[in-house]
C-alpha atoms as a PDB file:
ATOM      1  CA  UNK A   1       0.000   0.000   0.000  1.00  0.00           C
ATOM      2  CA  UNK A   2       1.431   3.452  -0.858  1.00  0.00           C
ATOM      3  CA  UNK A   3       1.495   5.762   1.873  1.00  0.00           C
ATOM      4  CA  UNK A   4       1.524   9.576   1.756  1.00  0.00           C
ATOM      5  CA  UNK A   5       3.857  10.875   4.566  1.00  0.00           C
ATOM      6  CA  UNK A   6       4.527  14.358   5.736  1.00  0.00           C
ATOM      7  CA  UNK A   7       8.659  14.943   6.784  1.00  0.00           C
ATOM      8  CA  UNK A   8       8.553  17.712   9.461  1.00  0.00           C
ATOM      9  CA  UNK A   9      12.187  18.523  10.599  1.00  0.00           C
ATOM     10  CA  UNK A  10      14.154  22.256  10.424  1.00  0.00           C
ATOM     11  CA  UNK A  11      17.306  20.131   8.416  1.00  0.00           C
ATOM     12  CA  UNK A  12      16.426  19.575   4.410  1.00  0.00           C
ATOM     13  CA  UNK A  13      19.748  17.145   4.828  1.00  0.00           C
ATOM     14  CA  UNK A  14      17.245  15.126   7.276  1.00  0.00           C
ATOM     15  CA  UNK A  15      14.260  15.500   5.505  1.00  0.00           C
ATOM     16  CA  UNK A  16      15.468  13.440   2.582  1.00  0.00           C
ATOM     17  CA  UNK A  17      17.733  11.199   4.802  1.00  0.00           C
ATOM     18  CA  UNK A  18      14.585  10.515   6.735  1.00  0.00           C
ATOM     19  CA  UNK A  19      12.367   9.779   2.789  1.00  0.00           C
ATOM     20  CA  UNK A  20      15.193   7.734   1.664  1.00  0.00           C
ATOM     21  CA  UNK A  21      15.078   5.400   4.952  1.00  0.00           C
ATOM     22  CA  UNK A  22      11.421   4.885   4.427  1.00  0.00           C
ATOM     23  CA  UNK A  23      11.894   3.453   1.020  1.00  0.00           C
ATOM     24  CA  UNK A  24      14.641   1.412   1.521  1.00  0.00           C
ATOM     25  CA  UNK A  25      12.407  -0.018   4.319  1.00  0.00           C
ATOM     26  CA  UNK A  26      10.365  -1.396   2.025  1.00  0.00           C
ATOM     27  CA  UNK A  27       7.673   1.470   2.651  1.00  0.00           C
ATOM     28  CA  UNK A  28       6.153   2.820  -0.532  1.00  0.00           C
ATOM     29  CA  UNK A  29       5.625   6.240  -0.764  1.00  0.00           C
ATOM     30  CA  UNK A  30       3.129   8.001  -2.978  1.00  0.00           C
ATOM     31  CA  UNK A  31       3.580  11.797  -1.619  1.00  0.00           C
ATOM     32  CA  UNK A  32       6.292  13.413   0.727  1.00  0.00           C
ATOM     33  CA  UNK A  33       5.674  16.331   1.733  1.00  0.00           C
ATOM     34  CA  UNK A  34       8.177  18.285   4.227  1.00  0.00           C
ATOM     35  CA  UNK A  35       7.848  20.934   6.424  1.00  0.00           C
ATOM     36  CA  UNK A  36      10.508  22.665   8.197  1.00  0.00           C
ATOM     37  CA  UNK A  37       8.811  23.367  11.332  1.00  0.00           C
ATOM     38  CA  UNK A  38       5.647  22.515  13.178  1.00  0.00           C
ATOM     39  CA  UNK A  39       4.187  26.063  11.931  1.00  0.00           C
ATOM     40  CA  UNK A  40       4.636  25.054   8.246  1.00  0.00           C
ATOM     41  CA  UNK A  41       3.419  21.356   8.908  1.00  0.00           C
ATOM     42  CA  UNK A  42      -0.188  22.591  10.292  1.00  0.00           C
ATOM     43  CA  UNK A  43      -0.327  24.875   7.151  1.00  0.00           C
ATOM     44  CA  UNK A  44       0.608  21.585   4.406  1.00  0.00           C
ATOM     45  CA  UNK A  45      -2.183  19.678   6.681  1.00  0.00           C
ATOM     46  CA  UNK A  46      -5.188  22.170   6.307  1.00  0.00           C
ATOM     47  CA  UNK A  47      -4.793  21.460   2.145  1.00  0.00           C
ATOM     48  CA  UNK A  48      -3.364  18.195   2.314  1.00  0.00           C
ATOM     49  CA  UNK A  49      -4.282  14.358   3.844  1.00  0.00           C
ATOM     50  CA  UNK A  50      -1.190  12.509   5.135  1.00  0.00           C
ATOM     51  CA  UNK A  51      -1.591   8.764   6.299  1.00  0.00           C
ATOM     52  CA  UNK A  52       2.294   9.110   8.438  1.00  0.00           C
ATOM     53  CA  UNK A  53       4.106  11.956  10.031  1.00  0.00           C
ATOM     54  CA  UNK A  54       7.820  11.968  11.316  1.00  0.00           C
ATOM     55  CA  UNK A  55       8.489  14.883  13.330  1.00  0.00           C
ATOM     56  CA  UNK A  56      11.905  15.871  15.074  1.00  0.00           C
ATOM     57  CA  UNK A  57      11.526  17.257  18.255  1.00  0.00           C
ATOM     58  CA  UNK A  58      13.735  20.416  18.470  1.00  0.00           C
ATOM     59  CA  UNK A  59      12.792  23.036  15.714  1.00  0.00           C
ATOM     60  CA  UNK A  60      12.710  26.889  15.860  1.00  0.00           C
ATOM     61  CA  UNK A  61       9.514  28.597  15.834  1.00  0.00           C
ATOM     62  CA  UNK A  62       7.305  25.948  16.810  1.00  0.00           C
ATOM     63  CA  UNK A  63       9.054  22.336  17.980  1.00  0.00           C
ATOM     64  CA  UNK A  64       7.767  18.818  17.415  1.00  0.00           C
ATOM     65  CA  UNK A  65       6.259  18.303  21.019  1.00  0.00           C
ATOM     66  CA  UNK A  66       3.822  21.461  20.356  1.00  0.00           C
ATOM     67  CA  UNK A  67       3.263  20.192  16.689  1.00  0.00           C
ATOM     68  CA  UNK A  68       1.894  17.344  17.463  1.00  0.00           C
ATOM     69  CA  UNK A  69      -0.048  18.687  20.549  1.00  0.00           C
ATOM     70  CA  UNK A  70      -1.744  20.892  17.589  1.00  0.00           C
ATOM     71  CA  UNK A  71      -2.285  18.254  15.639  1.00  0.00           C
ATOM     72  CA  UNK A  72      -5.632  17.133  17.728  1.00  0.00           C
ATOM     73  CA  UNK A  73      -7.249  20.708  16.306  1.00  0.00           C
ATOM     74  CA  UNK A  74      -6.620  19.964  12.757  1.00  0.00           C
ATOM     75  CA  UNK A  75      -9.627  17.518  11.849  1.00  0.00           C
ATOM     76  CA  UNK A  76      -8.011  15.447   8.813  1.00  0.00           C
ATOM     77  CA  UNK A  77      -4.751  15.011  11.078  1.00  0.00           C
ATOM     78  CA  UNK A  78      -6.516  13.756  14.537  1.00  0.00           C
ATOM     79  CA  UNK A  79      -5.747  10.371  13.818  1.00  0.00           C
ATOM     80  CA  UNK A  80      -2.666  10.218  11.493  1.00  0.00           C
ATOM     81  CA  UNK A  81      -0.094   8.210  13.530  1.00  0.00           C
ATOM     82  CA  UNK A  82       3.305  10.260  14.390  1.00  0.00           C
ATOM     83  CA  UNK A  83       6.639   9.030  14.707  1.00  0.00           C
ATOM     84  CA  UNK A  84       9.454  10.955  16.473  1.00  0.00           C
ATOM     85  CA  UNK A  85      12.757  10.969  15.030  1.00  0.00           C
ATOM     86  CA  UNK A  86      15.162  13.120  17.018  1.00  0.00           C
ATOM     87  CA  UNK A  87      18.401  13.029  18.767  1.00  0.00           C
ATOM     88  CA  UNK A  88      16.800  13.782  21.990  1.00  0.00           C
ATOM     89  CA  UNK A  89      17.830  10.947  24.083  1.00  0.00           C
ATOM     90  CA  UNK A  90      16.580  11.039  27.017  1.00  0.00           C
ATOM     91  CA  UNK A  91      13.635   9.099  28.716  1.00  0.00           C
ATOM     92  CA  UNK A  92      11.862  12.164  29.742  1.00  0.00           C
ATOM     93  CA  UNK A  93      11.518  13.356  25.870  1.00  0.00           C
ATOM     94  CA  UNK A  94      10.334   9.729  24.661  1.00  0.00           C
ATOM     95  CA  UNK A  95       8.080  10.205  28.033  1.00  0.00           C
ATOM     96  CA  UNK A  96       6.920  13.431  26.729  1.00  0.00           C
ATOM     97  CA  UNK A  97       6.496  13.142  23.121  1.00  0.00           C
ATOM     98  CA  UNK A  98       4.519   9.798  23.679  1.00  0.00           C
ATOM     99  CA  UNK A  99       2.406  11.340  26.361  1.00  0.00           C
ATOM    100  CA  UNK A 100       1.623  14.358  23.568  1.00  0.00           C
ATOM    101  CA  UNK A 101       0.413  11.973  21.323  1.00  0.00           C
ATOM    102  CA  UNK A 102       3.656  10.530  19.559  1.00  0.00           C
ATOM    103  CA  UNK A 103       2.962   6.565  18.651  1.00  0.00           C
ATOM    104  CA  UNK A 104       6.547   5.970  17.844  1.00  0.00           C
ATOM    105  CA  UNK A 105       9.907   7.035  18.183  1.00  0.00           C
ATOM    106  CA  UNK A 106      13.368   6.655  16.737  1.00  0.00           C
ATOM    107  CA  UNK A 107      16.557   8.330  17.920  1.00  0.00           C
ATOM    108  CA  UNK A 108      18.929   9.628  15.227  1.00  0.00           C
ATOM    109  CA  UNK A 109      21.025   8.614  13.633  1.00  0.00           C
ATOM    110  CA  UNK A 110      19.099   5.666  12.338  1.00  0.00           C
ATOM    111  CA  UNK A 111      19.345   3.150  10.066  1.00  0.00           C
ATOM    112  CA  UNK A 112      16.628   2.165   7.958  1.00  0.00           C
ATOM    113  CA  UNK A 113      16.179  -1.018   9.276  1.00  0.00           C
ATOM    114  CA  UNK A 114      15.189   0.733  12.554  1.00  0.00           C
ATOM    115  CA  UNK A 115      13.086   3.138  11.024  1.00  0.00           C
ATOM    116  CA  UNK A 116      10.874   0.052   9.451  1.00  0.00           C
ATOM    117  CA  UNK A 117      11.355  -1.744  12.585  1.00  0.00           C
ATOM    118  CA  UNK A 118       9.323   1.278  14.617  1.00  0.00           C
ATOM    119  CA  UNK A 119       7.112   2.961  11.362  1.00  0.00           C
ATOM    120  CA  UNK A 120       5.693  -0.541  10.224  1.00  0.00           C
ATOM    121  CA  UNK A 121       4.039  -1.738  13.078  1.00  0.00           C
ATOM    122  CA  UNK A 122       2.369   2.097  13.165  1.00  0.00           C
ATOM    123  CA  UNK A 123       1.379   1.925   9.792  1.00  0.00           C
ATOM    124  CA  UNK A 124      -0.512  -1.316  10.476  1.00  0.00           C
ATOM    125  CA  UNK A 125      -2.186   0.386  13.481  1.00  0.00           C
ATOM    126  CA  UNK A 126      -0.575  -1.929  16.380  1.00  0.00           C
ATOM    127  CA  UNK A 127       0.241   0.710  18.651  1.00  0.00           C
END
């Protein structure tokens, strides 16, 4: 099934390192679209449907924990499963992120093997 994912993270380096894992995880994509911060991904969500989001944590103007604390306003995003992917490595953060609504989470850097290891089992709705 092809999947249309939206790549929230201030680093366009990332943004295609994260796309790139994703495929080569098997995942098929059918739209990426990126944002650079949580301000610009609310704006691609209120014209655009998104069945994944991965969304770093630390971003400047509005950061991935406040994103996705957002996200429960924006009615064709309520339910979209997120996936952190951040260098943040502490337990609070995964603690936190989780708690704001975050269903998985992978620390960078990452293989792509780890990013299907935490994005499939989202995708198929098991956590």
């Amino acid at each position: 099934m092809a999947i249309r994912a939206l790549i929230v993270d201030d680093s366009s380096v990332m943004r295609k390192i994260v796309e790139r894992s994703l495929r080569q995880a098997g995942i098929e994509l059918k739209q990426v679209f990126e944002a650079g911060n949580g301000a610009e991904a609310l704006t691609v969500l209120q014209d655009n449907t998104v069945d994944l989001i991965l969304c770093d944590i630390n971003m400047p103007v509005m950061d991935g924990l406040e994103f996705i604390k957002q996200l429960s306003g924006v009615s064709n995003a309520k339910h979209v499963p997120v996936v952190v992917i951040t260098t943040e490595g502490s337990e609070a953060h995964v603690v936190q992120a989780i708690s704001c609504g975050a269903r998985g989470y992978i620390r960078k850097p990452f293989t792509a093997e780890q990013v299907k290891e935490h994005v499939i089992p989202v995708l198929a709705g098991k956590t």
